[in-house]
C-alpha atoms as a PDB file:
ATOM      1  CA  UNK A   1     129.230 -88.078  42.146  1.00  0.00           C
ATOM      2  CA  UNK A   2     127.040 -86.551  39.653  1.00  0.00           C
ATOM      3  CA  UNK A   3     123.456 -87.763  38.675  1.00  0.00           C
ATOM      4  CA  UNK A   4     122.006 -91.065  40.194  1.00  0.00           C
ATOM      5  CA  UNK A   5     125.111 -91.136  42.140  1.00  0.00           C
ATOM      6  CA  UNK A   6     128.024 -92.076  39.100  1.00  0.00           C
ATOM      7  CA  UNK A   7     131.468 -90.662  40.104  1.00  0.00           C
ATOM      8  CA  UNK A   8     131.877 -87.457  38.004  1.00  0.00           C
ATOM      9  CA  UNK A   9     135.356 -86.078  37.047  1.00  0.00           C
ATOM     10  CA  UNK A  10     136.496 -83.129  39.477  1.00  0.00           C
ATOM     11  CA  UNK A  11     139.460 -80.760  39.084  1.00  0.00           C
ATOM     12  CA  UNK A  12     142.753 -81.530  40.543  1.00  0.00           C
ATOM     13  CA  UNK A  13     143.442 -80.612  44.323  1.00  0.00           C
ATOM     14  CA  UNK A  14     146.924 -79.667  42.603  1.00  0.00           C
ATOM     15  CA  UNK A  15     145.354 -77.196  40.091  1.00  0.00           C
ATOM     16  CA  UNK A  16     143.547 -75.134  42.946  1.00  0.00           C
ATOM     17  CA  UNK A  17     145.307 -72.305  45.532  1.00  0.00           C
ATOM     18  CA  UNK A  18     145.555 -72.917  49.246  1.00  0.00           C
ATOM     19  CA  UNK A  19     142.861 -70.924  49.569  1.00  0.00           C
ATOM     20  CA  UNK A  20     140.337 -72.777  47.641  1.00  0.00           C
ATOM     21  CA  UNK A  21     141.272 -76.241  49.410  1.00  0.00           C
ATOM     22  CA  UNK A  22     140.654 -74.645  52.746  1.00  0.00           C
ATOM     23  CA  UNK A  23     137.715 -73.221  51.400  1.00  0.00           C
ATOM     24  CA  UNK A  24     136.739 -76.879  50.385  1.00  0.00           C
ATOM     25  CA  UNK A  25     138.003 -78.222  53.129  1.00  0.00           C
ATOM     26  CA  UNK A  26     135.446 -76.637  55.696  1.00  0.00           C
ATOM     27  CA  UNK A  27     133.014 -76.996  53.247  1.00  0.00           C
ATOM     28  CA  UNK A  28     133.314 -80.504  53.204  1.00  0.00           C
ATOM     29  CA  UNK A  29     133.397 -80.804  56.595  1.00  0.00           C
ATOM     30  CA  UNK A  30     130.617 -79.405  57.549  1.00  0.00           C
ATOM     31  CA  UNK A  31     128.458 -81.751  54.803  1.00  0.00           C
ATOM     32  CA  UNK A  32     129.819 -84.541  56.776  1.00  0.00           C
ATOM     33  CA  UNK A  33     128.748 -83.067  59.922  1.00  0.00           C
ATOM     34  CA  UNK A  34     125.132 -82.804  58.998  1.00  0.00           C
ATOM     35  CA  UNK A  35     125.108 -86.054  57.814  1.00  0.00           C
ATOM     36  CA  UNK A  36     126.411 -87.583  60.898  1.00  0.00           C
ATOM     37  CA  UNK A  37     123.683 -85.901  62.696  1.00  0.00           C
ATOM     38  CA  UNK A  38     121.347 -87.532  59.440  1.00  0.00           C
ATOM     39  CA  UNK A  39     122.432 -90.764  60.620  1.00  0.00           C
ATOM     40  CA  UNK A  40     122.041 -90.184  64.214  1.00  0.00           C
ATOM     41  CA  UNK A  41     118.640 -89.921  63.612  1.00  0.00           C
ATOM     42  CA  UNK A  42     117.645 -92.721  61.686  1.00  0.00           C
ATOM     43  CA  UNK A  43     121.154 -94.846  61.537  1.00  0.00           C
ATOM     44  CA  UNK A  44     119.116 -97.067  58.498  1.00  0.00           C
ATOM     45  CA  UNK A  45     118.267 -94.389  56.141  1.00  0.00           C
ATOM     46  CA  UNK A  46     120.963 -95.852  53.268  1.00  0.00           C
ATOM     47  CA  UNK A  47     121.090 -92.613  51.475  1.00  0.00           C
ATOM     48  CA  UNK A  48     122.733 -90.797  54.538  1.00  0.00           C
ATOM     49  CA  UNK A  49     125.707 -93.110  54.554  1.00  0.00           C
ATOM     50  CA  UNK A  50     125.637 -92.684  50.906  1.00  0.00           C
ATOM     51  CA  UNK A  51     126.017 -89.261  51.010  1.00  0.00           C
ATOM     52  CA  UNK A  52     128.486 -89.487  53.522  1.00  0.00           C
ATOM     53  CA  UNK A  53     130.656 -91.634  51.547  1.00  0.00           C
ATOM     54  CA  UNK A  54     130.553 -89.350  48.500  1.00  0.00           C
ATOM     55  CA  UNK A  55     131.666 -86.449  51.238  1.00  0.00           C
ATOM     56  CA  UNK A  56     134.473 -88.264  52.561  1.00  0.00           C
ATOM     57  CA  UNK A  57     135.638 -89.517  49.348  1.00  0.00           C
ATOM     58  CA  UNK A  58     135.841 -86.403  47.854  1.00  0.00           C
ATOM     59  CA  UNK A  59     137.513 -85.392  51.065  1.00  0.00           C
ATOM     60  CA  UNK A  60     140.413 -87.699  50.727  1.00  0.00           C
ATOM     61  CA  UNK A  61     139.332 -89.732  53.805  1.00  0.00           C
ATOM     62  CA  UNK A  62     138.919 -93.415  51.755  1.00  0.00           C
ATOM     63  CA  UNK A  63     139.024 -95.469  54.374  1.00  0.00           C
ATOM     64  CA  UNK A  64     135.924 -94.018  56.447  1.00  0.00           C
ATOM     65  CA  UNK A  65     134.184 -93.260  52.787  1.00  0.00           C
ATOM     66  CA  UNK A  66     134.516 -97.027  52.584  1.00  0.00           C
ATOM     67  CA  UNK A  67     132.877 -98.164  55.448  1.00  0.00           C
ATOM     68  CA  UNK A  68     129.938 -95.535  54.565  1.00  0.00           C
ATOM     69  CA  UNK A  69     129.357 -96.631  51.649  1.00  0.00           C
ATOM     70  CA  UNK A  70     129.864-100.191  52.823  1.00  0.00           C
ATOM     71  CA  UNK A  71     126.874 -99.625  55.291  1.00  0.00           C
ATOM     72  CA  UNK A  72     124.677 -97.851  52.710  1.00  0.00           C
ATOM     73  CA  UNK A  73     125.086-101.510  50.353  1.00  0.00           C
ATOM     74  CA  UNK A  74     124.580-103.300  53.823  1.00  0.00           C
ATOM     75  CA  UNK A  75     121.702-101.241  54.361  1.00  0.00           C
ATOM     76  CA  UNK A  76     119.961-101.228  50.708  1.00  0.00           C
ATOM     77  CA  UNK A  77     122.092-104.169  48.632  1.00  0.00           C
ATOM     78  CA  UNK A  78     120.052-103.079  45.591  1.00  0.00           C
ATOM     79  CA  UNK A  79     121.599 -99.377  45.528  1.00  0.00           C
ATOM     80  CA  UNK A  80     123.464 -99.384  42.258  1.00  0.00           C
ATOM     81  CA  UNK A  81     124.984 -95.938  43.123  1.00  0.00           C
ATOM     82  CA  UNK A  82     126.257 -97.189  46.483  1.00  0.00           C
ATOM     83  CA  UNK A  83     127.363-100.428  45.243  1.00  0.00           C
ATOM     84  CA  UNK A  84     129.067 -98.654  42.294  1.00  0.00           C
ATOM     85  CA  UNK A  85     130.689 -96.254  44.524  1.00  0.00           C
ATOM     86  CA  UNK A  86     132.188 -98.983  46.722  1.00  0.00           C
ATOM     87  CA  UNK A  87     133.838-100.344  44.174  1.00  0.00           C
ATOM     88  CA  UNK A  88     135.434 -97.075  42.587  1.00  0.00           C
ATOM     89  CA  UNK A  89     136.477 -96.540  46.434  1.00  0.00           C
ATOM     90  CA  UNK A  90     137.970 -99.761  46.695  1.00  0.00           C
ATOM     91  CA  UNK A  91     140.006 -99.568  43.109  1.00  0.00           C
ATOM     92  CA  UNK A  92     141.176 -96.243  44.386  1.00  0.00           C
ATOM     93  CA  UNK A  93     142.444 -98.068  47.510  1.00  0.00           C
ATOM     94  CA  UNK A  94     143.959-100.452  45.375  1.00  0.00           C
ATOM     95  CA  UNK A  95     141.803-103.723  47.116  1.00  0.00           C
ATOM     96  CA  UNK A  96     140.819-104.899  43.091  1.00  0.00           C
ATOM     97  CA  UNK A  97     139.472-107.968  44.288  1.00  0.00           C
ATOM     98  CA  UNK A  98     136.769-105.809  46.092  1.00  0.00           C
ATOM     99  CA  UNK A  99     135.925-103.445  43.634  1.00  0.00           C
ATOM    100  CA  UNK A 100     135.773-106.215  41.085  1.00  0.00           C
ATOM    101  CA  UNK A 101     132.976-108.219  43.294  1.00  0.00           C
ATOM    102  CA  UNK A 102     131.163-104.928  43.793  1.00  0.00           C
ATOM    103  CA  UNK A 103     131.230-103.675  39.950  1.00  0.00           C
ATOM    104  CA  UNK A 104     130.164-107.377  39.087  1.00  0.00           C
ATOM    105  CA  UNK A 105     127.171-106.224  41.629  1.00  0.00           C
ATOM    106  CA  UNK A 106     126.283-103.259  40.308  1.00  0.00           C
ATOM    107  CA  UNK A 107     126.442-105.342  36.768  1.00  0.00           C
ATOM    108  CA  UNK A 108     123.835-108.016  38.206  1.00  0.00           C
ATOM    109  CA  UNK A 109     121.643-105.512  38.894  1.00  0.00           C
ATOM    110  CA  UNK A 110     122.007-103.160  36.410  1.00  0.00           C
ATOM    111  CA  UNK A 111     124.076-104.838  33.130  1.00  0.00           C
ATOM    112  CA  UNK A 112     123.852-101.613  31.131  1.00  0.00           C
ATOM    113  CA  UNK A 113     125.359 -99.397  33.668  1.00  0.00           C
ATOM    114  CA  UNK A 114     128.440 -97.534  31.840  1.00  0.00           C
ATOM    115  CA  UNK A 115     130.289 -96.612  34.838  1.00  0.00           C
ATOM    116  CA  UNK A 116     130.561 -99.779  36.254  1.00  0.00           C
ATOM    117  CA  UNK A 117     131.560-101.458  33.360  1.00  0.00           C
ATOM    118  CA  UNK A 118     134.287 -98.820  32.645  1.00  0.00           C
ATOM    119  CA  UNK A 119     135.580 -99.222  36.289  1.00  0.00           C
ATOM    120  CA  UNK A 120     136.025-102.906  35.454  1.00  0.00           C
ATOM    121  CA  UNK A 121     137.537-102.365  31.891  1.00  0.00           C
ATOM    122  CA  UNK A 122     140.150-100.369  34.000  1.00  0.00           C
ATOM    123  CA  UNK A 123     140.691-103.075  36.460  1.00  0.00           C
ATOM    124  CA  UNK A 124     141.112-105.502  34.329  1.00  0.00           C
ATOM    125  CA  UNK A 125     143.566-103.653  32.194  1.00  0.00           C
ATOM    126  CA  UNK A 126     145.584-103.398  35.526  1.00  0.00           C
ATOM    127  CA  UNK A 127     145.387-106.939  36.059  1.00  0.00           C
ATOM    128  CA  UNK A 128     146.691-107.769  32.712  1.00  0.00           C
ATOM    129  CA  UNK A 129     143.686-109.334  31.142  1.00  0.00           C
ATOM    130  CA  UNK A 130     142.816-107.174  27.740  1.00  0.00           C
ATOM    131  CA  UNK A 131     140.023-109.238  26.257  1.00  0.00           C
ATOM    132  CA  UNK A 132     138.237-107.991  29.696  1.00  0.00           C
ATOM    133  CA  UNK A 133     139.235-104.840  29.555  1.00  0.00           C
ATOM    134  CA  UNK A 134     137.826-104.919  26.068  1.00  0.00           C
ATOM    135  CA  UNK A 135     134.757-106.179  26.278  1.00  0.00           C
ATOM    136  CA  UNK A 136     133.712-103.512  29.036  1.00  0.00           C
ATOM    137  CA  UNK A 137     134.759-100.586  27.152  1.00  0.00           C
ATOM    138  CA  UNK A 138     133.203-101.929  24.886  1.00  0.00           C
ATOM    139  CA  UNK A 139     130.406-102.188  26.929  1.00  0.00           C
ATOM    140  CA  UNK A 140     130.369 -98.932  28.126  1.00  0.00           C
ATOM    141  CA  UNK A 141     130.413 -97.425  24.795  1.00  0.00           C
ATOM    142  CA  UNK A 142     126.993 -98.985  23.933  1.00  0.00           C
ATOM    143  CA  UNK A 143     125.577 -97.136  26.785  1.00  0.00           C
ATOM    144  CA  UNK A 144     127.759 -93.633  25.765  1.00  0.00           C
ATOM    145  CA  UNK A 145     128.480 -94.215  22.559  1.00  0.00           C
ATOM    146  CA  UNK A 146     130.589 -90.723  22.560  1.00  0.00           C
ATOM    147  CA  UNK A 147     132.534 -90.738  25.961  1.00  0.00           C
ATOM    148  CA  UNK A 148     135.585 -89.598  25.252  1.00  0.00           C
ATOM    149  CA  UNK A 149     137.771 -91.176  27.911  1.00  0.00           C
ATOM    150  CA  UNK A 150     136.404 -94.575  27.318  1.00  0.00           C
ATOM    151  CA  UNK A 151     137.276 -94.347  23.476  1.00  0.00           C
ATOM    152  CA  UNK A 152     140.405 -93.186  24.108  1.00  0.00           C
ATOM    153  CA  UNK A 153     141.051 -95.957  26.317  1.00  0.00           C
ATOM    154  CA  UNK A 154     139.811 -98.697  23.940  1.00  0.00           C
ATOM    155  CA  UNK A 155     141.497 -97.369  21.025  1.00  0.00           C
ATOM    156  CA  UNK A 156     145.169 -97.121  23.308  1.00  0.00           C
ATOM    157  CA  UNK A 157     144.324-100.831  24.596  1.00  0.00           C
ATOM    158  CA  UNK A 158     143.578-102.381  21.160  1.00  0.00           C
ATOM    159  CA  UNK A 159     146.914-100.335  19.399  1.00  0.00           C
ATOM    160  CA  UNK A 160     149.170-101.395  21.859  1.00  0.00           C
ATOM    161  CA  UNK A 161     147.777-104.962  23.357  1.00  0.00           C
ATOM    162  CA  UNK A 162     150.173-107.310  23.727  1.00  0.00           C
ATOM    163  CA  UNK A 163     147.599-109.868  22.615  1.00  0.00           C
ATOM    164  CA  UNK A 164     147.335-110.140  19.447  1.00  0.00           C
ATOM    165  CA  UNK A 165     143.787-111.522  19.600  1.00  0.00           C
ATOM    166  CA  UNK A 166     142.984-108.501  21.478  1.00  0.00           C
ATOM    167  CA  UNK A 167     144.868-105.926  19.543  1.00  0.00           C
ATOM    168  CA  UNK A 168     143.474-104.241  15.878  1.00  0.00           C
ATOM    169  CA  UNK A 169     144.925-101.306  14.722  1.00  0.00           C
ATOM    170  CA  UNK A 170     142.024 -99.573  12.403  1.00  0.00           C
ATOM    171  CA  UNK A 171     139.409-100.049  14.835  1.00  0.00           C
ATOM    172  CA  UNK A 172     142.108 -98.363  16.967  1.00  0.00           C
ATOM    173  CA  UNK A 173     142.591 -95.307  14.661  1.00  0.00           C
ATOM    174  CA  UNK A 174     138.676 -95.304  14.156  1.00  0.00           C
ATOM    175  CA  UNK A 175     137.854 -94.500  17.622  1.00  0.00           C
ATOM    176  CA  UNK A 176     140.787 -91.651  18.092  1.00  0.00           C
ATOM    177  CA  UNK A 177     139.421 -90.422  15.573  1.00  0.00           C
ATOM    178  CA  UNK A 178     135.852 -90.646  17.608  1.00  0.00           C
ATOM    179  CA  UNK A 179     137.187 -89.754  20.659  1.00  0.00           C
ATOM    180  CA  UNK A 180     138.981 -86.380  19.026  1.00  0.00           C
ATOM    181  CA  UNK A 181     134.783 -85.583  17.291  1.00  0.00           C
ATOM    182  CA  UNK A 182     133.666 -86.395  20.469  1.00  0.00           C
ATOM    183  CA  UNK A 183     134.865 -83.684  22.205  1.00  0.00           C
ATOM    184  CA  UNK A 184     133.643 -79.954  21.726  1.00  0.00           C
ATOM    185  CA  UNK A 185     135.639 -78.372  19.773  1.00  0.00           C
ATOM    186  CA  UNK A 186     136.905 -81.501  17.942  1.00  0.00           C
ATOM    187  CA  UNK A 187     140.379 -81.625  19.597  1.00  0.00           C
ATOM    188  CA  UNK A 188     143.713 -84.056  18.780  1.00  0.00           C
ATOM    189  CA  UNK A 189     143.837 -83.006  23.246  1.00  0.00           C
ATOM    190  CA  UNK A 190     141.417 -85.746  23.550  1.00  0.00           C
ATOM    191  CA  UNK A 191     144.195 -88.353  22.987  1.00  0.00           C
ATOM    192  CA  UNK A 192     146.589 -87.492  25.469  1.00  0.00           C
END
């Protein structure tokens, strides 16, 4: 989780040694040790069990990351961050339903809020429904116009839609082409 709380891409687990996931390991650990001791002070401060749900998350733990971060919305209903990270939780999980009612939240109260409507493009995808999808990335991109995952995305969904309403080849080909500028250098990687 990067700035105001958004998810932010990490490297692999598989990519590092044994070393550094011990090394992150007790690292991590020890984050969610302080904030248990956070909460055991003042079990309503929200951003604690935030915090603690980003730490366990990124730990692998998902389950216990959801019921942190499922206190912190309890506790604060209007934390975008929280409620956002709920929901990427919860797709990770694979409970869609879930993360679909908390990106919709996170929507409500914020309806610019890239993130969320990329988590929903991808769960709709999943689901089957590519107007959806669509209309999120979409979405998204008016936020970040230049986010190279999302164009990719869009430009994959609308070449190879199996609705036809949905699918349109040059605006396909016009944001690869986007998503390869995008990046820095310009790179034909950005597709894959």
């Amino acid at each position: 989780f990067g700035d105001e709380g958004r998810m932010v891409r990490q490297r692999s687990v598989d990519t590092a040694t044994t070393d550094e996931n011990e090394l992150l390991h007790a690292v991590l650990q020890a984050v969610i040790e302080d904030s248990l001791r956070a909460i055991e002070i003042d079990p309503t401060y929200a951003n604690a069990h935030r915090g603690l749900g980003t730490v366990l998350y990124r730990d692998g733990q998902l389950e216990d990351a959801v019921r942190a971060y499922g206190r912190a919305v309890q506790l604060a209903p209007g934390d975008v961050a929280a409620q956002h990270n709920l929901a990427v939780v919860l797709q990770a999980q694979g409970r869609l339903a879930e993360a679909v009612t908390h990106y919709e939240e996170v929507l409500r109260l914020d309806a610019r809020y890239p993130d969320a409507h990329y988590g929903l493009a991808l769960v709709l995808k999943s689901q089957g429904n590519m107007a959806g999808a669509a209309q999120h990335y979409r979405a998204a991109l008016q936020s970040v116009p230049n986010w190279p995952e999302v164009l990719v995305d869009l430009a994959w969904l609308l070449a190879a839609s199996p609705d036809p309403a949905v699918r349109s080849p040059q605006e396909a080909i016009e944001l690869a082409e986007r998503a390869v500028n995008a990046t820095n250098p310009p790179s034909w990687a950005a597709l894959d």
